[in-house]
Protein backbone atom coordinates (compact mmCIF):
# COMPACT_ATOMS: atom_id res chain seq x y z
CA UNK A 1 245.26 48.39 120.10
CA UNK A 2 241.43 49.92 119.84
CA UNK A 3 240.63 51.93 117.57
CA UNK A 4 241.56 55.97 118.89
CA UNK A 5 238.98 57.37 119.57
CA UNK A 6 238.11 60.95 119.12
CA UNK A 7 237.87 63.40 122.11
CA UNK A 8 237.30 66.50 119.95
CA UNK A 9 235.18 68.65 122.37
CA UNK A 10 231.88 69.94 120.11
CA UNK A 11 231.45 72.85 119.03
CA UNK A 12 229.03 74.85 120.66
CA UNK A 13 225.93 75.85 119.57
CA UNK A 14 225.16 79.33 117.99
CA UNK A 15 222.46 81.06 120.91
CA UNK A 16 219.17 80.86 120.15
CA UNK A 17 217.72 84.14 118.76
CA UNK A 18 215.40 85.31 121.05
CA UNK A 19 212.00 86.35 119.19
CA UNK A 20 211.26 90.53 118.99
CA UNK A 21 207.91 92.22 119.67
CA UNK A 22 206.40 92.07 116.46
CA UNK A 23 207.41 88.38 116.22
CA UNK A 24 205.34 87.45 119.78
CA UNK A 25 202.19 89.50 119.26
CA UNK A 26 202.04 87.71 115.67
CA UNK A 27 202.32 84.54 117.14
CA UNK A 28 199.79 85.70 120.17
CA UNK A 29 197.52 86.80 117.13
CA UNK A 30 197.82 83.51 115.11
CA UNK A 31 197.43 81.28 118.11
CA UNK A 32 194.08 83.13 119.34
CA UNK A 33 192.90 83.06 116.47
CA UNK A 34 193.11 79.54 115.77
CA UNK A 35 191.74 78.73 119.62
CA UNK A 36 188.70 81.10 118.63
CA UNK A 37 188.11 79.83 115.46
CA UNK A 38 187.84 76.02 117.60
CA UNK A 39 185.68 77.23 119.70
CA UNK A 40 182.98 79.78 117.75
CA UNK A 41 179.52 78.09 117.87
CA UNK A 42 177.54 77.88 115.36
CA UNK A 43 175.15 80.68 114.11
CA UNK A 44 171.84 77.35 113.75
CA UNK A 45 173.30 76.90 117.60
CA UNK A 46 172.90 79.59 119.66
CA UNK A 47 172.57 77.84 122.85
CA UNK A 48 176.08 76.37 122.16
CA UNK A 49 178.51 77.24 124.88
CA UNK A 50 180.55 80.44 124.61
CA UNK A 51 183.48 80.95 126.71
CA UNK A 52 184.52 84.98 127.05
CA UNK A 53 188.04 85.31 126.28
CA UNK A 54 189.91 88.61 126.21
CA UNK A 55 190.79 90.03 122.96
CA UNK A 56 192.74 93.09 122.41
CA UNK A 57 190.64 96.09 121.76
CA UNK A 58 193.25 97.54 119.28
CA UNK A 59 192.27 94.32 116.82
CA UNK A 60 188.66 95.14 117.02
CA UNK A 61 187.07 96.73 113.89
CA UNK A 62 183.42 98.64 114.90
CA UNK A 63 180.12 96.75 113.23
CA UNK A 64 179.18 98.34 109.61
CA UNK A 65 175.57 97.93 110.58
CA UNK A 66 175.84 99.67 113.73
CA UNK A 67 172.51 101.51 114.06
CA UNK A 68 173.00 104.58 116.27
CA UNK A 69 174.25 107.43 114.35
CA UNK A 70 175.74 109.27 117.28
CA UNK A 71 176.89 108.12 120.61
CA UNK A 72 176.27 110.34 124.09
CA UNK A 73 180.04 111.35 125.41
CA UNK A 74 178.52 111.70 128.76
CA UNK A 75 177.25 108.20 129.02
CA UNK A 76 180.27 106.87 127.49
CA UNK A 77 182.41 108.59 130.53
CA UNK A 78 179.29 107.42 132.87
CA UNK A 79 179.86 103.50 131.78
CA UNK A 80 183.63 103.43 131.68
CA UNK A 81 183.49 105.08 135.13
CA UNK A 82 181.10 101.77 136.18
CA UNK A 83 183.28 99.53 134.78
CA UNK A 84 186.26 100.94 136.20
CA UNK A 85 184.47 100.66 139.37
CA UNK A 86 182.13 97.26 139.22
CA UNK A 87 184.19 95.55 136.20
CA UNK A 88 182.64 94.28 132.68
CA UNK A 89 179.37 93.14 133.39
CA UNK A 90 178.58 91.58 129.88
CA UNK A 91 180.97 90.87 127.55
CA UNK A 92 180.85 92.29 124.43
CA UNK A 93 179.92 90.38 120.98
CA UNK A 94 182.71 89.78 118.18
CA UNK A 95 182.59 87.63 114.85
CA UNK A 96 186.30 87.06 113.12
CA UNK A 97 187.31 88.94 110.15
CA UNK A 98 190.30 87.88 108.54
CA UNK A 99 193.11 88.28 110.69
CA UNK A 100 190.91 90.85 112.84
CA UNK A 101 187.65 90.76 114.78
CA UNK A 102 184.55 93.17 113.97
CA UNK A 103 181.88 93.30 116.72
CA UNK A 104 178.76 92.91 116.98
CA UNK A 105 177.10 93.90 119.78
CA UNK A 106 178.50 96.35 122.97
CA UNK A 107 180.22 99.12 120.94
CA UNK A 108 179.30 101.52 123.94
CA UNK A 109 181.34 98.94 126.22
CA UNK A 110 184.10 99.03 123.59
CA UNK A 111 184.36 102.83 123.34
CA UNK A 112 184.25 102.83 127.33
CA UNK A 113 187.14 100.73 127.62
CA UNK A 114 189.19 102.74 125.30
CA UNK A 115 188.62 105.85 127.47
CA UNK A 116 189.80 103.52 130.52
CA UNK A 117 192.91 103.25 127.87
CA UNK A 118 192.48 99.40 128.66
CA UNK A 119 193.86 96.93 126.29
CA UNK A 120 191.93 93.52 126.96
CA UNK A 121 188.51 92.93 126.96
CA UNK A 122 186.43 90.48 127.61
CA UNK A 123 184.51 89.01 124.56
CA UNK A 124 182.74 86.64 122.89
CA UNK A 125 183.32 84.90 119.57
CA UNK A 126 180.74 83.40 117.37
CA UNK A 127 180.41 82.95 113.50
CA UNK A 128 177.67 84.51 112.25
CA UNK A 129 177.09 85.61 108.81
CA UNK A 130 176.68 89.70 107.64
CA UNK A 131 172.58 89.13 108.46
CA UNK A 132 172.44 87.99 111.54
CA UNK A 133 175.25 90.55 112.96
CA UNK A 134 173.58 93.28 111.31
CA UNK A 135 169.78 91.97 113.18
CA UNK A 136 172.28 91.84 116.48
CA UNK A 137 173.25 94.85 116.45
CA UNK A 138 169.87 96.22 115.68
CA UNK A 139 168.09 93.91 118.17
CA UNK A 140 170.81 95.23 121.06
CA UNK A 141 169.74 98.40 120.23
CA UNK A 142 166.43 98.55 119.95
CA UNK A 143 166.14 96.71 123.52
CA UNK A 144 168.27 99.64 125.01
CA UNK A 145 167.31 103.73 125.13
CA UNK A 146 167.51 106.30 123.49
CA UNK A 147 167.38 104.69 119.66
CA UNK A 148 165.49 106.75 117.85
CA UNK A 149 162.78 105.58 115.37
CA UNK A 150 164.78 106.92 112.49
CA UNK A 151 168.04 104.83 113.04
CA UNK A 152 165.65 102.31 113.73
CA UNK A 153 163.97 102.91 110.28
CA UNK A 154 167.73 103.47 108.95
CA UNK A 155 169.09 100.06 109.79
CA UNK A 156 166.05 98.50 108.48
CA UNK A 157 166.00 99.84 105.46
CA UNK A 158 170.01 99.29 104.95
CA UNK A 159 169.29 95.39 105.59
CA UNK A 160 166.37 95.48 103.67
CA UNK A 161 168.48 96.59 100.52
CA UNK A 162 171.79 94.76 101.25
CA UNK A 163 169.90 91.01 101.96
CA UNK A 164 166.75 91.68 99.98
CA UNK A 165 164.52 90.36 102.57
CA UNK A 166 162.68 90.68 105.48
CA UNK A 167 162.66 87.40 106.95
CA UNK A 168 165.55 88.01 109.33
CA UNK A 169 164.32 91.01 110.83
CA UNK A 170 160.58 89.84 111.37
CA UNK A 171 162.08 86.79 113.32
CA UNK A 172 165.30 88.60 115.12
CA UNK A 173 164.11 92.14 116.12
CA UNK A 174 161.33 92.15 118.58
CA UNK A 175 159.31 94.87 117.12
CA UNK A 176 155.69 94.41 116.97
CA UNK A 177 154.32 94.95 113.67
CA UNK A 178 152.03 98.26 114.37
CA UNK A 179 155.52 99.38 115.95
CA UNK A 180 157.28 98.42 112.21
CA UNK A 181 154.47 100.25 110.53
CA UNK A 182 154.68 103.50 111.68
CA UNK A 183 158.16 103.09 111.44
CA UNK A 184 158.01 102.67 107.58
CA UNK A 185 156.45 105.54 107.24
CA UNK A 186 159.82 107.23 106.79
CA UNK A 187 159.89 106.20 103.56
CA UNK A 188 157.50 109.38 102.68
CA UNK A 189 160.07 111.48 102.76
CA UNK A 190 162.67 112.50 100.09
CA UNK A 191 166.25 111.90 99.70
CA UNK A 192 167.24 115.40 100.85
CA UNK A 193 164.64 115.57 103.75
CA UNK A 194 166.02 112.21 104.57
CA UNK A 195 170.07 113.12 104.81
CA UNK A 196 168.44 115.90 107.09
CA UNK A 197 167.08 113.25 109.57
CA UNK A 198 170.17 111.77 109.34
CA UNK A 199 172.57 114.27 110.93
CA UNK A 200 169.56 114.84 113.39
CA UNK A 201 168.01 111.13 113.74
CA UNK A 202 166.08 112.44 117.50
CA UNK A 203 163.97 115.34 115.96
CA UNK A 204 160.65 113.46 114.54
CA UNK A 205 159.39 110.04 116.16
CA UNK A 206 157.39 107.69 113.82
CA UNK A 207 153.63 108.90 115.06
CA UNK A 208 154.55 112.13 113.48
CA UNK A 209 155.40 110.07 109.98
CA UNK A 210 152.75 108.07 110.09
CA UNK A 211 150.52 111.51 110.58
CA UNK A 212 152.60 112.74 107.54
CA UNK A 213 151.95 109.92 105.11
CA UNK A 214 148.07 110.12 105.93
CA UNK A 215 147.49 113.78 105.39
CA UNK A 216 149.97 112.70 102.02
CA UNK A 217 147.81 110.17 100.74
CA UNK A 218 144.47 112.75 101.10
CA UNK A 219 146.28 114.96 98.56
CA UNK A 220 146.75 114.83 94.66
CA UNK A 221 149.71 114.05 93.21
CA UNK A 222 152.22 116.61 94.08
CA UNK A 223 155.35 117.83 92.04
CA UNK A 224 158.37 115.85 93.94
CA UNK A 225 160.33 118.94 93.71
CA UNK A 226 158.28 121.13 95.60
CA UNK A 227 157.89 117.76 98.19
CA UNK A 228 161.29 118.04 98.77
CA UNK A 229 161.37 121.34 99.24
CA UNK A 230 158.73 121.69 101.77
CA UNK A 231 160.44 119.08 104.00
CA UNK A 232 163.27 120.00 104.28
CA UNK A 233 162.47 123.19 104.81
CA UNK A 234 159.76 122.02 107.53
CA UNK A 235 162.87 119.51 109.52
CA UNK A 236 165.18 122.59 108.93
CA UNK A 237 161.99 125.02 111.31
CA UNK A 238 162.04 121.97 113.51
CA UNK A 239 165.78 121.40 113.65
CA UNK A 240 165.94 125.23 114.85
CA UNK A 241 163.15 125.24 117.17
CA UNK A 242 161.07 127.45 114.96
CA UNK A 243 158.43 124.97 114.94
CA UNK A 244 157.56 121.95 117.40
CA UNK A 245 157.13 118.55 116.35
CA UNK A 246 152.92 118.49 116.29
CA UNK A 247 153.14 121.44 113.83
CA UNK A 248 155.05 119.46 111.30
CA UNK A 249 152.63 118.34 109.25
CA UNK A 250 151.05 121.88 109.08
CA UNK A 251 154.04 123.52 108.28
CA UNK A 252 154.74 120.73 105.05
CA UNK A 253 151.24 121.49 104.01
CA UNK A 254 151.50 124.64 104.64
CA UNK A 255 154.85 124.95 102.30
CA UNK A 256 152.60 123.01 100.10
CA UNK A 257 150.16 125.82 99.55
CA UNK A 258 147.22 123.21 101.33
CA UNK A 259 145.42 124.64 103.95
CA UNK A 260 143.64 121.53 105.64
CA UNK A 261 143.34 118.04 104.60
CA UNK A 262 140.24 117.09 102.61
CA UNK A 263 139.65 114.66 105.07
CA UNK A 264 139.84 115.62 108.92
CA UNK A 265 142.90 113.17 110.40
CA UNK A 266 142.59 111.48 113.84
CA UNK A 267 144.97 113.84 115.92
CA UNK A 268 147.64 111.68 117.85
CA UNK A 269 151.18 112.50 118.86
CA UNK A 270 154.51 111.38 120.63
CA UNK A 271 155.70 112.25 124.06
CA UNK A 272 159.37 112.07 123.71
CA UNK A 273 162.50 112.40 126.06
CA UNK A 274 166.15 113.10 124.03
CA UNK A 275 163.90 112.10 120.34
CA UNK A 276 162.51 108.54 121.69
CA UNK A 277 159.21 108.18 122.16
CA UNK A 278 158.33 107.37 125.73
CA UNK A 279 154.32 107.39 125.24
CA UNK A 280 152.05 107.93 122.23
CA UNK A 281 148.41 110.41 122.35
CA UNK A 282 145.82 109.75 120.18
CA UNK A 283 142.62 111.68 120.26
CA UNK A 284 139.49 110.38 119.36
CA UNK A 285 136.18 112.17 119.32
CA UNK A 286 135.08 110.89 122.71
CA UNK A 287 138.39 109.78 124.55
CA UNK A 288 141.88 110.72 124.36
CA UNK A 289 144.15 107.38 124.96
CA UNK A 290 147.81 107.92 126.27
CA UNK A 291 150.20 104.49 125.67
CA UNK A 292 153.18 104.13 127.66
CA UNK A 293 156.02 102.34 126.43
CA UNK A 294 156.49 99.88 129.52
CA UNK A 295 160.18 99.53 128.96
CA UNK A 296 160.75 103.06 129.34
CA UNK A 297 158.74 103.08 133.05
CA UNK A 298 159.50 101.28 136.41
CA UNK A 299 156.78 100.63 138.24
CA UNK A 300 157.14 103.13 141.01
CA UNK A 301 157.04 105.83 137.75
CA UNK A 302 153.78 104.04 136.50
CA UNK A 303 152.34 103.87 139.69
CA UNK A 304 153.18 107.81 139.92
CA UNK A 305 151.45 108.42 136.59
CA UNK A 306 148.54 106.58 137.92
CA UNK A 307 148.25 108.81 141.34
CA UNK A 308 148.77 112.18 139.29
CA UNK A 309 145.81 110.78 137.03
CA UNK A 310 143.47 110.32 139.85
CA UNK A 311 144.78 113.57 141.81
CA UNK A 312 144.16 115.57 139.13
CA UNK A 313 140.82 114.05 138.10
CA UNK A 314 137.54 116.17 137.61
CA UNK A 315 135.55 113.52 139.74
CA UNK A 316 137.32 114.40 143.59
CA UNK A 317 134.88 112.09 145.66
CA UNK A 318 134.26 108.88 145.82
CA UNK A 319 130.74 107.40 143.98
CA UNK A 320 129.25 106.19 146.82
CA UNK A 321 130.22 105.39 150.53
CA UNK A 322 131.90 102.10 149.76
């Protein structure tokens, strides 16, 4: 006879625990973040293809370096009401931070989504080290409204400190360098006057800095307490209304106990619109010279300017029958 073979029906399996929650969005995290990583391009490549992918907002941490120092309510509602309507034009910017992403450009975007209470969106993700995001974020900025020259002075001078150098910003931001000048000349005033400008970055543009530091550099040397003093005092008239912008410099020498400059000062001030300056004055002894900022215009406005300029001109007829 065979051998008897046995018949014993197996056992059956033990059902396989099904995964919880917390176990699927940690493997959903781990797994996108190993496709991103794949498929970042390089910061020396930045013509390398990017692919948006959608990314949680509740994983994204806001940029350190992010230059504005206050964002409008109204025009967050206004662009989440867009996108609700038109979709995410662009998508936003995001670099990978540990088992997180931190963004770099499109916070605005970001914060509209959240008042959509959306939980995707769409994003792109690229290595770049704590310089370049920090330019990006700048560079965004700068290229949109309503940055003020003091956050733009801010973030300068915070990259300046943190990286030591320049060299990023002169070849990532496209600021001309008369533009970076007057901007510098922030660094007149003093630490207090400058925590002032901070909690109102849209009072002063840069024209009325630059007219500062001038008038500054006519005087002796001063006693940096009464300095201080006098501007903050000054930003805390203009911060009220008491005073308007081209009486700043007055009202610091002024507090100074300095009647006029030793040295008359080529006049010149900023037309502004919600603290950016939209057009700069300057007043010569023959001329006064108005420059428009052309990214603040469309052409129908320009061409508007131009017909109020020849309506309004003291020269009504033509030179001539042409």
């Amino acid at each position: 006879m065979g051998a008897k073979q046995d018949v014993t029906s197996p056992k059956p399996q033990a059902a396989a625990k099904r995964p919880g929650l917390a176990d699927m969005l940690k493997n959903s995290l781990s797994q996108q973040m190993s496709q991103h990583r794949e498929m970042q391009p390089n910061e020396d490549d930045e013509q390398g293809a990017r692919i948006a992918q959608p990314l949680r907002v509740d994983l994204i941490d806001p940029n350190p370096y992010q230059p504005r120092m206050s964002f409008d309510a109204e025009e967050i509602e206004e662009l989440a009401q867009s996108i609700d309507e038109l979709g995410l034009q662009s998508p936003i910017t995001v670099r990978v931070k540990g088992e997180r992403f931190e963004l770099v450009t499109g916070e605005c975007r970001l914060k509209a989504h959240k008042v959509l209470g959306r939980i995707m969106i769409s994003s792109f993700v690229v290595q770049i080290d704590d310089e370049t995001s920090a330019a990006n974020a700048l560079q965004e900025n700068v290229q949109r409204k309503n940055l003020s020259d003091f956050e733009i002075f801010n973030s300068i001078m915070r990259m300046r400190a943190d990286f030591k150098s320049s060299k990023t910003i002169k070849q990532k931001i496209k600021i001309s360098k008369a533009h970076l000048s007057r901007i510098d000349a922030f660094e007149v005033f003093t630490p207090g006057a400058i925590e002032i400008l901070r909690k109102n970055p849209k009072i002063m543009g840069s024209n009325t800095a630059g007219a500062l530091r001038s008038a500054l550099n006519l005087l002796p040397e001063l006693d940096k307490t009464a300095i201080d003093d006098a501007f903050c005092k000054a930003l805390r008239d203009l911060t009220s209304n008491k005073i308007k912008q081209n009486a700043f410099v007055s009202a610091v020498l002024s507090q100074l106990g300095v009647t006029k400059p030793s040295k008359p000062i080529t006049a010149s001030s900023d037309i502004q619109k919600e603290g950016v300056a939209i057009a700069y004055v300057k007043d010569t002894k023959k001329e006064r010279v108005i420059y428009l900022d052309k990214k603040e215009f469309t052409e129908d406005q320009f061409k508007s300017i131009w017909d109020y300029i020849k309506s309004v001109s003291p020269t009504s007829k033509e030179k001539g029958a042409q």
